[in-house]
Protein backbone atom coordinates (compact mmCIF):
# COMPACT_ATOMS: atom_id res chain seq x y z
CA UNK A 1 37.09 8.60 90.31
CA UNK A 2 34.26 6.33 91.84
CA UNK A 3 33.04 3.18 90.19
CA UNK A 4 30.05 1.50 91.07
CA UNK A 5 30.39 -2.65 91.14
CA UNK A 6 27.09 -4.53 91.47
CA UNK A 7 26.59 -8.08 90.70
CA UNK A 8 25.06 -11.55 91.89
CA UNK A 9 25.69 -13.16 95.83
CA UNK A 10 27.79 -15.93 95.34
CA UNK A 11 31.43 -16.65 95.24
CA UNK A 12 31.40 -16.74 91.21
CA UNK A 13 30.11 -13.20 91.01
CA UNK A 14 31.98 -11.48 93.99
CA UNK A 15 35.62 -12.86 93.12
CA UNK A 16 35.95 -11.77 89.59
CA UNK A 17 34.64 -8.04 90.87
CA UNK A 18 37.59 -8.55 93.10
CA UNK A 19 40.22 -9.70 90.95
CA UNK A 20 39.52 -6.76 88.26
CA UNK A 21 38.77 -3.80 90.97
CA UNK A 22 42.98 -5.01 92.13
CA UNK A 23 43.90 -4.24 88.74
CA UNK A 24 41.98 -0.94 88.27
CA UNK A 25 43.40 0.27 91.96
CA UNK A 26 47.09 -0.78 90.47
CA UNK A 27 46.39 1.95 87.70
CA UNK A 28 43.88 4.63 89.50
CA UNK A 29 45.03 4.20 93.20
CA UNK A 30 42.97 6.90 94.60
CA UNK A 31 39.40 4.86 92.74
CA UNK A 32 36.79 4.73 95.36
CA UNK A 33 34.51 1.78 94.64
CA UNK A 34 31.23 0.84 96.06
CA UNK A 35 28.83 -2.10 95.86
CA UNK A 36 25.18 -2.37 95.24
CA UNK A 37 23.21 -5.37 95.51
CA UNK A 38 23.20 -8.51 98.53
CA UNK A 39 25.00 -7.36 101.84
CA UNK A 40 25.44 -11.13 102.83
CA UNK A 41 27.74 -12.48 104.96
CA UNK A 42 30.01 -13.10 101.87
CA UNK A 43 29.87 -10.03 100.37
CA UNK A 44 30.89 -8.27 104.06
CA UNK A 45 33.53 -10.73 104.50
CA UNK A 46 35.09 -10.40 101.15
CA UNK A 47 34.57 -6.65 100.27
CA UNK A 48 35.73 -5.65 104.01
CA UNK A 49 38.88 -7.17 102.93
CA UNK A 50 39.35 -5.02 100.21
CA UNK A 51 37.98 -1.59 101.64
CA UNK A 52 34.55 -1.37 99.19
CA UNK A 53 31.38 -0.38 100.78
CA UNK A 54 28.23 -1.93 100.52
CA UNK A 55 24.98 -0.56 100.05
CA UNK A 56 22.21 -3.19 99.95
CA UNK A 57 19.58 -3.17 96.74
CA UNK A 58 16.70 -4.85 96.58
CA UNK A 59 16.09 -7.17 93.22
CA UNK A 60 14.06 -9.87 92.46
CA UNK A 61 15.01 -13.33 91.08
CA UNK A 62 13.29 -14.13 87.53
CA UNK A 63 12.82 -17.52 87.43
CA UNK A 64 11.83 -19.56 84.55
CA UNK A 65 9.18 -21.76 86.79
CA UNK A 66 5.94 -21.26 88.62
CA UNK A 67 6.93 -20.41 92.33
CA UNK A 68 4.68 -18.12 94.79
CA UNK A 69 8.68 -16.37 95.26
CA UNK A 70 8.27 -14.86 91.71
CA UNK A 71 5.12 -12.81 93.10
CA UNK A 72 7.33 -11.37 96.18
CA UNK A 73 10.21 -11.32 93.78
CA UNK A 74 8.62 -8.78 91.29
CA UNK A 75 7.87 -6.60 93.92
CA UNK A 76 10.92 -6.03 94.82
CA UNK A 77 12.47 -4.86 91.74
CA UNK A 78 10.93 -1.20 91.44
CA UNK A 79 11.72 -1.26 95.17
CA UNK A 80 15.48 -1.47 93.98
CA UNK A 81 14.93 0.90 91.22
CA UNK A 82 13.71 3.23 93.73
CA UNK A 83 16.96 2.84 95.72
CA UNK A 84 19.40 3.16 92.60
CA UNK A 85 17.58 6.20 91.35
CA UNK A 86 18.67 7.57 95.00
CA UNK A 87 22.27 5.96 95.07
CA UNK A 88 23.26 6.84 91.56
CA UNK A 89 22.09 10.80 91.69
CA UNK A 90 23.82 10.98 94.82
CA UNK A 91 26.82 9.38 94.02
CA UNK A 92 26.90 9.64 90.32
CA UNK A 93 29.86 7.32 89.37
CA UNK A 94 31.84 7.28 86.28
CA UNK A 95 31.25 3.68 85.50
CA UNK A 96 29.41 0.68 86.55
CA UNK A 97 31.14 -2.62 86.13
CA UNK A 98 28.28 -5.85 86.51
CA UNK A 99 29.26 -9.29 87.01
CA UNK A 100 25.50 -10.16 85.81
CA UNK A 101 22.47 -11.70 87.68
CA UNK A 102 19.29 -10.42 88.89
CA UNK A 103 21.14 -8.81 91.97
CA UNK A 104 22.48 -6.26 89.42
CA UNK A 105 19.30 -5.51 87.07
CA UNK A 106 17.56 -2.32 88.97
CA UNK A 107 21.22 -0.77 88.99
CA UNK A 108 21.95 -1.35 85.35
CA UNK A 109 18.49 0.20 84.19
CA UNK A 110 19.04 2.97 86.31
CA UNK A 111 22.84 3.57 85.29
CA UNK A 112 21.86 3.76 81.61
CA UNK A 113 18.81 6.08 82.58
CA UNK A 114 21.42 8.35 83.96
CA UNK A 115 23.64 7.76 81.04
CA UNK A 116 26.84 6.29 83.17
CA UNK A 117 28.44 4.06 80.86
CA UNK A 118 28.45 0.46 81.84
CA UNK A 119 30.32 -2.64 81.65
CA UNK A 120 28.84 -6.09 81.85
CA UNK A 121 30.70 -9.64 82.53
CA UNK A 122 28.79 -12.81 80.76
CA UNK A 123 30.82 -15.60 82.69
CA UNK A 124 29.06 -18.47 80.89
CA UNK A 125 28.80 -20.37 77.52
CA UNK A 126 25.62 -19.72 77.20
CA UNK A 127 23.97 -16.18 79.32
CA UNK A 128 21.17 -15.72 81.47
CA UNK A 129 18.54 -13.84 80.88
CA UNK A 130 19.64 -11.16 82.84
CA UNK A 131 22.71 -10.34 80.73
CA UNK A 132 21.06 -11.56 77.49
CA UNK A 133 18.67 -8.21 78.85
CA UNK A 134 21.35 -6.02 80.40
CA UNK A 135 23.70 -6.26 77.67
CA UNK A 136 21.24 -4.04 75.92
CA UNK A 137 21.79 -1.09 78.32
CA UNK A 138 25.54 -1.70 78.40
CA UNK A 139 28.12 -0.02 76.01
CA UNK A 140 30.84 -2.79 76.62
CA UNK A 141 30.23 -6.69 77.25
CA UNK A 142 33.25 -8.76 78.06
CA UNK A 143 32.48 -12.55 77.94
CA UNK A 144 34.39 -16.13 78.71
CA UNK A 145 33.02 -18.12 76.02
CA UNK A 146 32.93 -17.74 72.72
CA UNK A 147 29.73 -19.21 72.24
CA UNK A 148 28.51 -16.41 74.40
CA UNK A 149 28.96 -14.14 71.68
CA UNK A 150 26.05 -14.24 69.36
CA UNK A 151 23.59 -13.26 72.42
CA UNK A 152 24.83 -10.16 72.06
CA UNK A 153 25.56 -6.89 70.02
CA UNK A 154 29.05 -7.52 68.07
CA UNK A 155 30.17 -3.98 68.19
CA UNK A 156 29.81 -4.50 72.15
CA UNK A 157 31.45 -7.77 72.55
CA UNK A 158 35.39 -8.72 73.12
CA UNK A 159 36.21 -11.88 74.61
CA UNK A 160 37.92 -11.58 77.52
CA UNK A 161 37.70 -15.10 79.41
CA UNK A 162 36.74 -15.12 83.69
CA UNK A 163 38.81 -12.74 85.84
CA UNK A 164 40.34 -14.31 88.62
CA UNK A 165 42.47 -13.01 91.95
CA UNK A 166 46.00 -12.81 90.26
CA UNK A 167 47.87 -15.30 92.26
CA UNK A 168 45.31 -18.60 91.80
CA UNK A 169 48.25 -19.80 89.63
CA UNK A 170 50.86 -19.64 91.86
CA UNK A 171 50.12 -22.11 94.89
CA UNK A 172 52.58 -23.56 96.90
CA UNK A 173 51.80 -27.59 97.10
CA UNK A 174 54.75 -28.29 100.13
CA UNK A 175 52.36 -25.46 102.14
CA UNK A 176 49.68 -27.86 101.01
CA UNK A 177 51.05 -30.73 102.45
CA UNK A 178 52.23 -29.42 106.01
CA UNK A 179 49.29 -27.63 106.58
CA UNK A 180 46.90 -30.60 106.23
CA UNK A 181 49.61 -33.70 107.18
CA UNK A 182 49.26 -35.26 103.34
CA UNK A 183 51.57 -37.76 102.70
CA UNK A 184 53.01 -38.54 99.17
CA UNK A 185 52.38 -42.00 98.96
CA UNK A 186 48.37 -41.37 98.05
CA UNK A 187 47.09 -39.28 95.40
CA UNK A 188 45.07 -36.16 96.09
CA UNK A 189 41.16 -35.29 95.50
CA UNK A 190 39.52 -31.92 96.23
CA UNK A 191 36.16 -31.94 96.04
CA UNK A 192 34.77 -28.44 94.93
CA UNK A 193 31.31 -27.61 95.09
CA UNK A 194 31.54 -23.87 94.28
CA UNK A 195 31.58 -20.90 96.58
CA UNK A 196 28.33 -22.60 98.28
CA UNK A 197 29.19 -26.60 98.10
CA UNK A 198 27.04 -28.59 96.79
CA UNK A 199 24.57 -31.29 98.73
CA UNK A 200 24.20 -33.88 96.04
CA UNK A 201 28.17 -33.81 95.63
CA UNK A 202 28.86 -34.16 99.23
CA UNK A 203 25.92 -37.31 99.67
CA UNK A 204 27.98 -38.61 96.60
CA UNK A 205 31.33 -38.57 97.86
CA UNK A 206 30.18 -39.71 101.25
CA UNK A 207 28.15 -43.03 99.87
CA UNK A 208 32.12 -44.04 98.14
CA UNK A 209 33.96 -42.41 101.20
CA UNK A 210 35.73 -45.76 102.99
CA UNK A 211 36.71 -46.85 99.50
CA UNK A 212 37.99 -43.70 98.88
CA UNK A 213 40.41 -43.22 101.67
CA UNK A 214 41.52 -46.84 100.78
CA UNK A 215 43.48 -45.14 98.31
CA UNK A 216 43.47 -41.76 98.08
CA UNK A 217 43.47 -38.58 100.41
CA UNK A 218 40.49 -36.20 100.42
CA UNK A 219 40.13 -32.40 100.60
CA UNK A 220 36.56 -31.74 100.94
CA UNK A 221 35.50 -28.14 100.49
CA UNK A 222 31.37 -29.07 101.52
CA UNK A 223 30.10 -25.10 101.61
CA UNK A 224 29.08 -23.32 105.05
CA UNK A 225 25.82 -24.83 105.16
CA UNK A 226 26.69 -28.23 105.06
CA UNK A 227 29.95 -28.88 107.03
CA UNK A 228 28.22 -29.91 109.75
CA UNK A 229 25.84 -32.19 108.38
CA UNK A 230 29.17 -33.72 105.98
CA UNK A 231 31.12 -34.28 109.41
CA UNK A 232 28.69 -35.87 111.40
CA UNK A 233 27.88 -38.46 108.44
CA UNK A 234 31.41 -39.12 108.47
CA UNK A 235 31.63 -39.61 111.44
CA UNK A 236 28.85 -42.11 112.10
CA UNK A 237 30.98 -44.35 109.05
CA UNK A 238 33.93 -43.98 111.60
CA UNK A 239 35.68 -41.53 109.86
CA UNK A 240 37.04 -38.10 111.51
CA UNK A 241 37.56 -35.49 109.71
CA UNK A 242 41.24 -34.04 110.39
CA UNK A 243 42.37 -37.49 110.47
CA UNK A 244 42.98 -40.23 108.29
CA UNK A 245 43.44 -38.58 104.95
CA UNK A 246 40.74 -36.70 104.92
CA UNK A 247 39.61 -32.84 105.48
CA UNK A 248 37.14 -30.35 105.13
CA UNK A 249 36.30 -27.03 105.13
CA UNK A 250 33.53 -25.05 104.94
CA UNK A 251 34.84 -22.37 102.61
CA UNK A 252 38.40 -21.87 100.73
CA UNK A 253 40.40 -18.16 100.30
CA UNK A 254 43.42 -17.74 100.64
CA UNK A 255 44.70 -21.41 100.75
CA UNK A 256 42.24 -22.50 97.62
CA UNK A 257 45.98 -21.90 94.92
CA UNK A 258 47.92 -24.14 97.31
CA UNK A 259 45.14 -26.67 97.73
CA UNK A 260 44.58 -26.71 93.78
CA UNK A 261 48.33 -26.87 93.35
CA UNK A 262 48.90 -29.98 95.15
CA UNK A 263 45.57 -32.58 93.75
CA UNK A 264 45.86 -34.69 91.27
CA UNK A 265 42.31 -34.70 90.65
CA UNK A 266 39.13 -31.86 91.22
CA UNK A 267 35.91 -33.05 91.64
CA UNK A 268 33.56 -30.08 90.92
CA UNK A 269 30.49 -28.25 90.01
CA UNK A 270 30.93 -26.73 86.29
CA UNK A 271 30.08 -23.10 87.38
CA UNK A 272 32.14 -20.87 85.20
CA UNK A 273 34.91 -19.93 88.16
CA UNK A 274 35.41 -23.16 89.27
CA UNK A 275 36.46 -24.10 85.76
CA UNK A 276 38.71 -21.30 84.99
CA UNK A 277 40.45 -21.93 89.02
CA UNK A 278 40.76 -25.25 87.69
CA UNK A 279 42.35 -24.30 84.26
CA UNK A 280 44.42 -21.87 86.06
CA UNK A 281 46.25 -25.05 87.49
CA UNK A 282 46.16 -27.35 84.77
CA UNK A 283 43.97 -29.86 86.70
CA UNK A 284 41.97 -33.22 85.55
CA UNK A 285 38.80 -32.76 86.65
CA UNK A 286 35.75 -34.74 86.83
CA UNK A 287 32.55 -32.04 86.55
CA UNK A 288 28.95 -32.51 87.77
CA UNK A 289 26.58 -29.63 86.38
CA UNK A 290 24.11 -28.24 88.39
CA UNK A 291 20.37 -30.11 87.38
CA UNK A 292 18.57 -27.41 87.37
CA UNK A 293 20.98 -24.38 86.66
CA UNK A 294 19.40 -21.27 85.24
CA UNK A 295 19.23 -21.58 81.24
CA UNK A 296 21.14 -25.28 81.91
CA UNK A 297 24.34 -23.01 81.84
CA UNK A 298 26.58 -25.27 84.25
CA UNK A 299 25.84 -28.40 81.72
CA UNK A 300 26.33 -26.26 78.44
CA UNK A 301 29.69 -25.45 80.09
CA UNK A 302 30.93 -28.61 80.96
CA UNK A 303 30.17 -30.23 77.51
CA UNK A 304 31.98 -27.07 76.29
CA UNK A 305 35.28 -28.71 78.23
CA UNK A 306 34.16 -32.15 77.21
CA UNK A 307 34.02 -31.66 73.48
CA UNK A 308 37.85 -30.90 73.37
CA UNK A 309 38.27 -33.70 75.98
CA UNK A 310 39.61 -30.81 78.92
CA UNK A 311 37.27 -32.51 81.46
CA UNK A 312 35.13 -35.83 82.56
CA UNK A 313 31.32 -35.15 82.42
CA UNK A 314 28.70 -37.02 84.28
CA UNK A 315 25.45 -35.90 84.82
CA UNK A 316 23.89 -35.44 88.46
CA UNK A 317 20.72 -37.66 87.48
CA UNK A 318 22.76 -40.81 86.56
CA UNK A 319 25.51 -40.40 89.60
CA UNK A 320 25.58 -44.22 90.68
CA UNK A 321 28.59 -44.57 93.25
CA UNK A 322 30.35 -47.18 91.01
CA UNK A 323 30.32 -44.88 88.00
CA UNK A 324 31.87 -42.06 90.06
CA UNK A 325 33.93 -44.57 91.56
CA UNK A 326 35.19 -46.13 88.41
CA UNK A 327 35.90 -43.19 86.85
CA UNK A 328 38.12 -41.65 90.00
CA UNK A 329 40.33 -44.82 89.61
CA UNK A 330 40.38 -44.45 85.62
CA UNK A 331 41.72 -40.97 86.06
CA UNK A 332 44.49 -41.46 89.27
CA UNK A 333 45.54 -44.75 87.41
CA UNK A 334 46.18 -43.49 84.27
CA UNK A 335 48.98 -41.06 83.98
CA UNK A 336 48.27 -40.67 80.06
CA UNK A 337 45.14 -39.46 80.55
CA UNK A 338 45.91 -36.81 83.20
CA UNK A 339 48.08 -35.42 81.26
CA UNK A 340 46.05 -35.16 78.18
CA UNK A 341 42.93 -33.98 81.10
CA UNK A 342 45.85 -31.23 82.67
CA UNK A 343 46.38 -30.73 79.18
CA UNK A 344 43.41 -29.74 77.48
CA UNK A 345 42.23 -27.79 80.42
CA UNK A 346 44.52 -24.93 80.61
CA UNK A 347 42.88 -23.15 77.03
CA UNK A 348 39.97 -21.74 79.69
CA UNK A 349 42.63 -20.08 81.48
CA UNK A 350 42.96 -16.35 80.65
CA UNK A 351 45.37 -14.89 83.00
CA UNK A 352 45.16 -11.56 81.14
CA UNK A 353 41.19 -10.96 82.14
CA UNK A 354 40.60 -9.07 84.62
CA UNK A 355 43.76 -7.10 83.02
CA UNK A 356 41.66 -6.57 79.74
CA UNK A 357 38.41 -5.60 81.75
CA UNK A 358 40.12 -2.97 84.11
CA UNK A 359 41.17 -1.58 80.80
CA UNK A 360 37.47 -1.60 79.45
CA UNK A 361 35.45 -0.12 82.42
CA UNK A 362 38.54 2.59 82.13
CA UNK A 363 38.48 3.71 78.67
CA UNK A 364 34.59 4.17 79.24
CA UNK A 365 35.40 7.21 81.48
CA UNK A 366 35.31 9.97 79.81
């Protein structure tokens, strides 16, 4: 059996294909799977790690704005149609599963020419337009929200929630603790700007950072791209990272459960992952959507946490260091309200996901 995964280039694409190709290997052990789409170095250093090849596909970003890059970009779409109608013939799977995103559009179109049956994942409340058009040429669409539904077919639809690796609920805080020298008498923050950090997050947290470390202890995950810059602005306010309550890291695996398991609060972008990692845990959380996210998804899914009061939401454009400030000690000094945050939080956990979607892109095969 050989199952083609394609999908988007960041960690909120690449980790659910992970978490539901584990669960299809536990039933079909001798699957082959391969990936088509970015060969970046997070797709080589996570799909090594599970034995999937990579074949690199060109595809073109549609963006909803003038920019010269949507000339270049439509370019190289039939390029990547040209590829698939290559790959696919020549290695003729019995599925395709798609986490979504332009990455994935040239091999959808040419999976459903060749009449493989297909499986796409719609991890946000409200779909880009790459899904909305995919789900067209798909024969099964699992999504996380249920306001995600009515974008697409109903006879295709089943809510599934967002796969995730199987153990994210199962962190070990005491491994937490030794490994970066936290002490009990200070609450915990982890500050998580998705697979990729987040600039405006890190300039936030930096502008409140001596107040911060008055009182709390500070795991900042700052993305690849930015650790340096994060350390040396830390360090020119006299702080060393490493020291002093406070650490960071360019990018979490394997210790992300335990460093979830012992915070008392996440700050974090409101990309569909990083809420259900946060869920998975039972964590308050205080969520910044991305401005200028494609179809506003990151905001339509925070307010989606919001509206059943499962998360704090402030917006990116009114960020003031007291308001973030404030509401950090409203949270940590208010058990009640953790608890109703930790609370709330855990109904966008679905630890059965990538369970049901292994299941799906199964039953497809014929």
């Amino acid at each position: 059996m050989r199952i083609i995964l394609t999908g988007g280039g960041t960690g909120g694409h690449l980790i659910p294909l992970i978490a539901v190709v584990q669960k299809i290997r536990a039933k079909v052990p001798d699957v082959e799977f391969i990936f088509l789409g970015p060969d970046g170095a997070m797709e080589k250093r996570l799909f090594e790690k599970e034995h999937i090849a990579i074949k690199k596909v060109f595809s073109g970003k549609m963006r909803r704005y003038f920019s010269p890059m949507n000339i270049i970009d439509a370019c190289k779409v039939p390029i990547g149609i040209i590829q698939c109608l290559w790959l696919l013939v020549r290695w003729m799977p019995d599925a395709i599963f798609s986490k979504g995103g332009y990455a994935s559009v040239p091999v959808v179109l040419v999976g459903w020419l060749y009449r493989i049956p297909i499986l796409v994942h719609e991890s946000d409340c409200v779909p880009g337009i790459s899904n909305i058009v995919l789900g067209k040429f798909a024969e099964r669409v699992a999504i996380s929200y249920p306001d995600a539904e009515k974008n697409f077919p109903p006879s295709q639809v089943v809510l599934t929630g967002n796969p995730l690796r199987e153990d994210i609920a199962k962190g070990d805080a005491i491994e937490a603790r030794k490994k970066f020298s936290l002490t009990e008498t200070k609450k915990i923050i982890f500050v998580y700007g998705g697979s990729q950090g987040s600039r405006t997050i890190n300039n936030k947290i930096l502008s409140i950072l001596p107040k911060l470390l008055e009182k709390y202890q500070i795991i900042h995950q700052t993305g690849e791209k930015n650790l340096d810059e994060v350390e040396r602005k830390a360090g020119e306010l006299g702080i060393k990272p490493g020291r002093e309550g406070y650490h960071t890291l360019a990018f979490i695996e394997e210790d992300l459960k335990n460093i979830l398991a012992v915070s008392d609060l996440v700050i974090s972008r409101a990309g569909a992952n990083s809420i259900a990692e946060i869920a998975a845990n039972g964590k308050p959380a205080i969520l910044i959507p991305l401005e200028h996210s494609a179809n506003d998804h990151q905001r339509m899914n925070a307010y989606s946490l919001a509206k059943i009061g499962a998360a704090v939401v402030l917006e990116e454009s009114n960020l003031g260091e007291n308001m973030l400030l404030s509401k950090i000690d409203e949270i940590l000094g208010n058990s009640e309200l953790r608890q109703k945050l930790s609370e709330n939080i855990k109904v966008f956990y679905h630890p059965e996901a990538a369970e049901k979607i292994a299941e799906g892109v199964l039953a497809m095969i014929k």
